[in-house]
C-alpha atoms as a PDB file:
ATOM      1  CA  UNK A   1      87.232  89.577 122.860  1.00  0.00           C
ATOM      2  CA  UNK A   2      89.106  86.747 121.125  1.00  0.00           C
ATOM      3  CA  UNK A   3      90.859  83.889 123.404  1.00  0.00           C
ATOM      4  CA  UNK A   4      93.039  83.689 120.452  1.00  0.00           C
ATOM      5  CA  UNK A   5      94.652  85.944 118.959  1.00  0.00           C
ATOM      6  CA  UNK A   6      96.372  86.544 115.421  1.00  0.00           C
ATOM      7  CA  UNK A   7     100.070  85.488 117.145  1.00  0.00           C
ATOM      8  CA  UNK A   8      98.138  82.367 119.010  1.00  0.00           C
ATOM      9  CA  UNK A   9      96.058  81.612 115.345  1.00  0.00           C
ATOM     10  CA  UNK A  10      99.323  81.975 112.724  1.00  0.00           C
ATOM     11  CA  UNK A  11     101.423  80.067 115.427  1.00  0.00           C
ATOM     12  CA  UNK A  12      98.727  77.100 114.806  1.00  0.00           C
ATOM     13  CA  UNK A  13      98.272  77.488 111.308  1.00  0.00           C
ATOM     14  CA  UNK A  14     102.153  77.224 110.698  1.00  0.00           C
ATOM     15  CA  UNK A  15     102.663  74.197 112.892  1.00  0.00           C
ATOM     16  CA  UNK A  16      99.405  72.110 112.508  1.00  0.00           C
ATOM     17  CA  UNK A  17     100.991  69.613 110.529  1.00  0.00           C
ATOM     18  CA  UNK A  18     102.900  68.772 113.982  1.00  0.00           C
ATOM     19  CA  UNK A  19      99.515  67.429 115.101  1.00  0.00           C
ATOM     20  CA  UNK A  20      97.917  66.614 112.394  1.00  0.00           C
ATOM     21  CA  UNK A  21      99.007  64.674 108.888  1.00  0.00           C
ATOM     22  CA  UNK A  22      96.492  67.099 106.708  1.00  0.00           C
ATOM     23  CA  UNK A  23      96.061  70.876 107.242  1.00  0.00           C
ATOM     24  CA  UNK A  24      92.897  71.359 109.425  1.00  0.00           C
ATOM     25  CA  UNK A  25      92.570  74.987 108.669  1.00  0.00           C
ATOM     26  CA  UNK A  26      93.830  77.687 106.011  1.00  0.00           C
ATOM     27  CA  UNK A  27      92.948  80.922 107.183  1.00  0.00           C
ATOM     28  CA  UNK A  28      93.029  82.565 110.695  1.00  0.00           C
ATOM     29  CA  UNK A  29      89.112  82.429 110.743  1.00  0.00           C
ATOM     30  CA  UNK A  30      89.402  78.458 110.271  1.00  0.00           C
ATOM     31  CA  UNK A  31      91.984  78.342 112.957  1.00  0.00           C
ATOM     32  CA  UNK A  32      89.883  80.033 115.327  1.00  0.00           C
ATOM     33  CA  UNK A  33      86.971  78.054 114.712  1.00  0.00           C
ATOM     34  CA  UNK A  34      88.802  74.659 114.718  1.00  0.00           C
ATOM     35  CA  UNK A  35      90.249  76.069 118.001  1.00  0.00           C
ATOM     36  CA  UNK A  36      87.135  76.862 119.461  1.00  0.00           C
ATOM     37  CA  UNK A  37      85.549  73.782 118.407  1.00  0.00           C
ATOM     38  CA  UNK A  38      88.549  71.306 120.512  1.00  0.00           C
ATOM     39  CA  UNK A  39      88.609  73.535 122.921  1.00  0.00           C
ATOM     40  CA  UNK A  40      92.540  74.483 122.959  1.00  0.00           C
ATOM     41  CA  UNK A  41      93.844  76.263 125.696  1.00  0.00           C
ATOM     42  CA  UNK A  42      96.281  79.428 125.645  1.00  0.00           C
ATOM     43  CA  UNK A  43      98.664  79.634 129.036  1.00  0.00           C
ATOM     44  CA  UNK A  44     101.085  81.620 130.075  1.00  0.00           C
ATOM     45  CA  UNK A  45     104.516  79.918 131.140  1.00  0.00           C
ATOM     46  CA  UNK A  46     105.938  76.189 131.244  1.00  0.00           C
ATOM     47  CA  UNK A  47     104.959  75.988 134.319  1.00  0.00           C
ATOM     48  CA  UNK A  48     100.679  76.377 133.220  1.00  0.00           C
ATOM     49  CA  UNK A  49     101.777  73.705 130.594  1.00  0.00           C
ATOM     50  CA  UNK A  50     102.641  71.147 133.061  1.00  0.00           C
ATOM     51  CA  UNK A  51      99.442  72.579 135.349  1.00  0.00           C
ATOM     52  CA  UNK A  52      97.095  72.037 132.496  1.00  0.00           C
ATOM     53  CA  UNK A  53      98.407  68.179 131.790  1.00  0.00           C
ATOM     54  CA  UNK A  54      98.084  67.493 136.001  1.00  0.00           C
ATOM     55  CA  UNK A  55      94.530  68.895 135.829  1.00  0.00           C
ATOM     56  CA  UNK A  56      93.513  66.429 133.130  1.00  0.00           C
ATOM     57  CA  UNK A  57      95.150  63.962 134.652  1.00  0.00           C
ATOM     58  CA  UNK A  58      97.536  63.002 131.561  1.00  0.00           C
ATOM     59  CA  UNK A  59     100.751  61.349 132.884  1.00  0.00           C
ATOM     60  CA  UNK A  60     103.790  62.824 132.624  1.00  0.00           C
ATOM     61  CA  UNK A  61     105.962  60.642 135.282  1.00  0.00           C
ATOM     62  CA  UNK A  62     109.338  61.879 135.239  1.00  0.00           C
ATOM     63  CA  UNK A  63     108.723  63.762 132.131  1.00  0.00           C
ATOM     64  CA  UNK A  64     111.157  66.790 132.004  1.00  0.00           C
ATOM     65  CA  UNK A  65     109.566  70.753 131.077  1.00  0.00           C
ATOM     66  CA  UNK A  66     111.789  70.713 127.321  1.00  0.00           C
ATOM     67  CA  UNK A  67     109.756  67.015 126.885  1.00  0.00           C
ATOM     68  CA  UNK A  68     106.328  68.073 128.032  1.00  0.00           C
ATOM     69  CA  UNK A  69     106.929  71.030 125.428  1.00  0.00           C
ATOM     70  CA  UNK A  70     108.064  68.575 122.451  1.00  0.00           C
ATOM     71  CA  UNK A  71     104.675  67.118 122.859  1.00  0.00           C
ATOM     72  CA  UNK A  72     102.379  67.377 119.871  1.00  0.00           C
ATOM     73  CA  UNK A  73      99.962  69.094 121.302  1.00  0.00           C
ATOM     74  CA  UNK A  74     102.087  71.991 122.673  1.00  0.00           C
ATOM     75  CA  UNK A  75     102.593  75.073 120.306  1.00  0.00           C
ATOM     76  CA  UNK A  76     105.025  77.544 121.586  1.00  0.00           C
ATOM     77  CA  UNK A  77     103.476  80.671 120.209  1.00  0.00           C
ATOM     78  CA  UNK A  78     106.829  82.457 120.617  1.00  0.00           C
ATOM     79  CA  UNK A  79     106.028  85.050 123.110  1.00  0.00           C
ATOM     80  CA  UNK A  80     105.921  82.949 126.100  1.00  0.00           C
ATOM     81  CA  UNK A  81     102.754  81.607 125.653  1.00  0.00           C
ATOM     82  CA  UNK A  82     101.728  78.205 124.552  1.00  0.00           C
ATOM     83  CA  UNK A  83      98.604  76.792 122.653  1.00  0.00           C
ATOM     84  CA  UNK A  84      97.781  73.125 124.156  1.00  0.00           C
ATOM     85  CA  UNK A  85      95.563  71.539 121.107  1.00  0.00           C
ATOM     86  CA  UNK A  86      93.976  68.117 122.206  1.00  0.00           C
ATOM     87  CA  UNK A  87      92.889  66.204 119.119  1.00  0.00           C
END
């Protein structure tokens, strides 16, 4: 079974360019690779977002949940999941 699937892979193909100045990937195949090749992580709530930056020990001091979410490497997938994409 996939970690991502098509609604976590068309979410990051639609908003790569947030990340990145050039398209990294074209079709949902490339999206998955590229995916699996940075390791991006797929949680469940706001709440995992925040969790996720803690555990990696990226400073957020005082940052607010809508702020952690404008970050570039958050994709709201749309279904209450996010797709965190370190480049």
């Amino acid at each position: 079974m996939r970690e991502y699937d098509d609604a976590v892979l068309e979410c990051f193909l639609e908003n790569q360019s947030q990340l990145f100045p050039e398209p990294v990937a074209e079709t949902l195949e490339e999206a998955e690779n590229f995916l699996e090749e940075c390791m991006a992580v797929v949680v469940n709530s706001v709440d995992e977002v925040i969790e996720y930056f803690e555990d990696e020990g990226i400073d957020m001091d005082g940052a607010m949940d809508d702020e952690i979410l404008e970050a570039d490497e958050v994709f709201d997938v749309g279904d209450g999941r996010y797709l965190i994409v370190e480049s």
